[in-house]
C-alpha atoms as a PDB file:
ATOM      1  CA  UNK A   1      81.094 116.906  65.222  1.00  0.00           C
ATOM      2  CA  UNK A   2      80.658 119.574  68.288  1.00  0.00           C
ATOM      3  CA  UNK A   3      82.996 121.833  68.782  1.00  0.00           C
ATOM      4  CA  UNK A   4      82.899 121.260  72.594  1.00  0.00           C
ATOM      5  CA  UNK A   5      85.711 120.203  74.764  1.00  0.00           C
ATOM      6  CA  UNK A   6      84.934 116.251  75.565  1.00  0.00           C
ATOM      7  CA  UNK A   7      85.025 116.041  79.198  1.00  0.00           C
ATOM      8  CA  UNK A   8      87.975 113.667  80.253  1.00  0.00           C
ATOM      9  CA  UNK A   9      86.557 112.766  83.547  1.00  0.00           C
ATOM     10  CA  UNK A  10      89.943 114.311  85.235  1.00  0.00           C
ATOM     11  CA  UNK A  11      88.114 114.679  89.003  1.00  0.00           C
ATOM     12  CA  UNK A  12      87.851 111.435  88.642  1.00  0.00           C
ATOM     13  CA  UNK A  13      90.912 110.453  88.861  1.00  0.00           C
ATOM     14  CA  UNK A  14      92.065 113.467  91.272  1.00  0.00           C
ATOM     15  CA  UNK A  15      89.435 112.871  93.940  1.00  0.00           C
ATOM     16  CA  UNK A  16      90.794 109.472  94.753  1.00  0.00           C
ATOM     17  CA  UNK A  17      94.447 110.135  94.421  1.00  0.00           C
ATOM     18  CA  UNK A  18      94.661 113.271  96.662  1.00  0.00           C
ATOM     19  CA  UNK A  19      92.904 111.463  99.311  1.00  0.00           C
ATOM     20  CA  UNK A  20      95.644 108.761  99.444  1.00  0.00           C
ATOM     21  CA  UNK A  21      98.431 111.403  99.002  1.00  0.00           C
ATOM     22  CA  UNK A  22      96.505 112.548 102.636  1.00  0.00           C
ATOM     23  CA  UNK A  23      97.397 109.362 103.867  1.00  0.00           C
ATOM     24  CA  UNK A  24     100.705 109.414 102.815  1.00  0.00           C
ATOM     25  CA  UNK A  25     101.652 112.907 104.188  1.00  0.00           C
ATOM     26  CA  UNK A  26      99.827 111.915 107.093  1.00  0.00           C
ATOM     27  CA  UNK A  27     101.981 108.988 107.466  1.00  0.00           C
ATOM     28  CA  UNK A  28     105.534 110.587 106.694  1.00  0.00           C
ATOM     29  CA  UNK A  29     104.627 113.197 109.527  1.00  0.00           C
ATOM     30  CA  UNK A  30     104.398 110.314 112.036  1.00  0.00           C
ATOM     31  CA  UNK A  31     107.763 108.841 111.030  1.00  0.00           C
ATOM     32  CA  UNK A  32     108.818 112.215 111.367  1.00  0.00           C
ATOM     33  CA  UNK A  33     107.894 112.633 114.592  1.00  0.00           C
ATOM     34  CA  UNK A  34     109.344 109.364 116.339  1.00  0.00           C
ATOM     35  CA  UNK A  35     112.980 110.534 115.074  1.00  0.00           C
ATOM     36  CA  UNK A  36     115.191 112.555 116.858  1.00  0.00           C
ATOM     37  CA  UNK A  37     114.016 116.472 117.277  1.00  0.00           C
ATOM     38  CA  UNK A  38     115.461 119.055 115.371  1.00  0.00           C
ATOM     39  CA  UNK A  39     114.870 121.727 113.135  1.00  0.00           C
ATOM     40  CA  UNK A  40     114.775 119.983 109.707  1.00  0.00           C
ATOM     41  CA  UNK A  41     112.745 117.652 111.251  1.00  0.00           C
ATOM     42  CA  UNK A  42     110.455 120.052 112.529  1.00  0.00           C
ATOM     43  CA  UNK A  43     110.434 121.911 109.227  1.00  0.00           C
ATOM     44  CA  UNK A  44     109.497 118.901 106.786  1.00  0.00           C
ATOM     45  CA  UNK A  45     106.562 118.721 109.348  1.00  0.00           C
ATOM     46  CA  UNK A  46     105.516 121.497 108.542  1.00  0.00           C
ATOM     47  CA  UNK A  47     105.901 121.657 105.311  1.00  0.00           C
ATOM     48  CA  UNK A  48     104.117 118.278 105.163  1.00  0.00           C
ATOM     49  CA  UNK A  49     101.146 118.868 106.798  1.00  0.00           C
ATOM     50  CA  UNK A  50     100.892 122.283 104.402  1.00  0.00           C
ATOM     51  CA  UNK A  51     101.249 120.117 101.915  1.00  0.00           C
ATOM     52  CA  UNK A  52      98.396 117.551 103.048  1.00  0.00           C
ATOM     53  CA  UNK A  53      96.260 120.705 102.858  1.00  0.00           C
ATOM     54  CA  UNK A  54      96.882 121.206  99.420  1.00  0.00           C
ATOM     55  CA  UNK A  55      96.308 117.917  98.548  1.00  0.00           C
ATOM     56  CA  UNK A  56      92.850 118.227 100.597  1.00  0.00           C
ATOM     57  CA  UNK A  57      91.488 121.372  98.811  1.00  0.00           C
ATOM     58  CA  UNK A  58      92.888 119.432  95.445  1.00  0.00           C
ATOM     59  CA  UNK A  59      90.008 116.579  96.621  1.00  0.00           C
ATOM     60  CA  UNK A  60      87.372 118.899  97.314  1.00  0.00           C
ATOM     61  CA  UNK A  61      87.583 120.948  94.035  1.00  0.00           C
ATOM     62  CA  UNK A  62      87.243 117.742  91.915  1.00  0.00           C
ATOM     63  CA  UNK A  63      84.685 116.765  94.154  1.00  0.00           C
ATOM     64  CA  UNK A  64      83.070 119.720  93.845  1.00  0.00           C
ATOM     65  CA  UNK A  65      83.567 119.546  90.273  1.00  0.00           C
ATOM     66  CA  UNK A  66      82.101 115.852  89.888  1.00  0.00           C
ATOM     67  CA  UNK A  67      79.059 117.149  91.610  1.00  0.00           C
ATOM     68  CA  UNK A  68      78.491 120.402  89.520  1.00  0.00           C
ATOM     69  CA  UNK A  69      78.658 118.034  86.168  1.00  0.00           C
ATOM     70  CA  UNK A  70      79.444 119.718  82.556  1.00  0.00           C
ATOM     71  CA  UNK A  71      79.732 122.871  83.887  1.00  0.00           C
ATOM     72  CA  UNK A  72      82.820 122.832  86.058  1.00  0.00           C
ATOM     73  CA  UNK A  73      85.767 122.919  83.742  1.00  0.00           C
ATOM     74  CA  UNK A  74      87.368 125.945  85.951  1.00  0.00           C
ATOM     75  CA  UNK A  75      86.591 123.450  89.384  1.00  0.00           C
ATOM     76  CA  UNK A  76      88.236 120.328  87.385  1.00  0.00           C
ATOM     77  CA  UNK A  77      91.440 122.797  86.302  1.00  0.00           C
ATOM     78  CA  UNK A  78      91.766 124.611  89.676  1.00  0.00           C
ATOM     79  CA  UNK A  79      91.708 120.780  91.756  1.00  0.00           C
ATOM     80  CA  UNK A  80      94.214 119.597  88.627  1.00  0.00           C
ATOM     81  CA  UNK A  81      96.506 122.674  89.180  1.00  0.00           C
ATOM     82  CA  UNK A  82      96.624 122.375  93.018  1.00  0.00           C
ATOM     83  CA  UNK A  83      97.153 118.638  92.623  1.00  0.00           C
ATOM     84  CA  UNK A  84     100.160 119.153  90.693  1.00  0.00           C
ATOM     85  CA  UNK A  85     101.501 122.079  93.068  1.00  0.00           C
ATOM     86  CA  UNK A  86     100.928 119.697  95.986  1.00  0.00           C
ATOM     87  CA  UNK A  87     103.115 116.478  94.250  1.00  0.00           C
ATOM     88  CA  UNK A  88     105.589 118.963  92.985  1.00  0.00           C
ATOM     89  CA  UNK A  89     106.035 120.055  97.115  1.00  0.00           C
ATOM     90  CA  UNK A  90     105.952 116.571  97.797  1.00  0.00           C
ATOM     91  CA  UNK A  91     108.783 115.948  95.717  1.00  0.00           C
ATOM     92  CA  UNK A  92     110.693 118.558  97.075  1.00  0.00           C
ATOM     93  CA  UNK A  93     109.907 118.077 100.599  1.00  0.00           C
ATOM     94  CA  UNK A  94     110.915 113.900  99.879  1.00  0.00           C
ATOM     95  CA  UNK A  95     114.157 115.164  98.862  1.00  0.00           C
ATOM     96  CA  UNK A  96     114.725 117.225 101.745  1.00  0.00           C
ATOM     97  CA  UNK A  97     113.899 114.179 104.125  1.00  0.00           C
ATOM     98  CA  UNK A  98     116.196 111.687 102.321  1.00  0.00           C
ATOM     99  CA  UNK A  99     119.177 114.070 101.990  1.00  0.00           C
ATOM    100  CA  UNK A 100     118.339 114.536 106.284  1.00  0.00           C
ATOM    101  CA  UNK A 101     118.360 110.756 107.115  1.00  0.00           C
ATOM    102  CA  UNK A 102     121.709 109.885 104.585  1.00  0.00           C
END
């Protein structure tokens, strides 16, 4: 048996999921912006579309990992570690939203 780490194929599975969390930020922002102005509002905007960033460098660092092959294990952790900082924002910015509209 080798001793190396068996590659799990995690860009894989990163690549296409941060693109659709794009879509999804990029969605929320536009039912943000047909409510009524005001500063949470504006602020979950913001936060979203920083958000949508993170979730685009998370894409291209498991892209970029895909395409380098065996030897980007630091490329596949980096897009897994911003992946998970971007859904943990997520999750905090969701809760912000609801707790505005209730």
């Amino acid at each position: 048996m080798s001793n190396e780490k068996p590659n799990n194929d995690l860009s894989h599975h990163i690549l296409p999921n941060s693109a659709t969390m794009v879509g999804a930020c990029i969605m929320v922002i536009s039912i943000v912006k047909s409510l009524h102005p005001n500063l949470a509002n504006y602020l979950i905007d913001k936060a979203l579309a920083i958000d949508s960033v993170l979730f685009m460098v998370s894409a291209l660092l498991s892209f970029s990992s895909i395409r380098a092959g065996r030897s980007s294990d630091s490329l596949e952790r980096w897009a897994e570690v911003v992946f998970l900082l971007g859904l943990g924002s997520m999750t905090v910015i969701t809760l912000l939203f609801s707790f505005e509209i209730a």
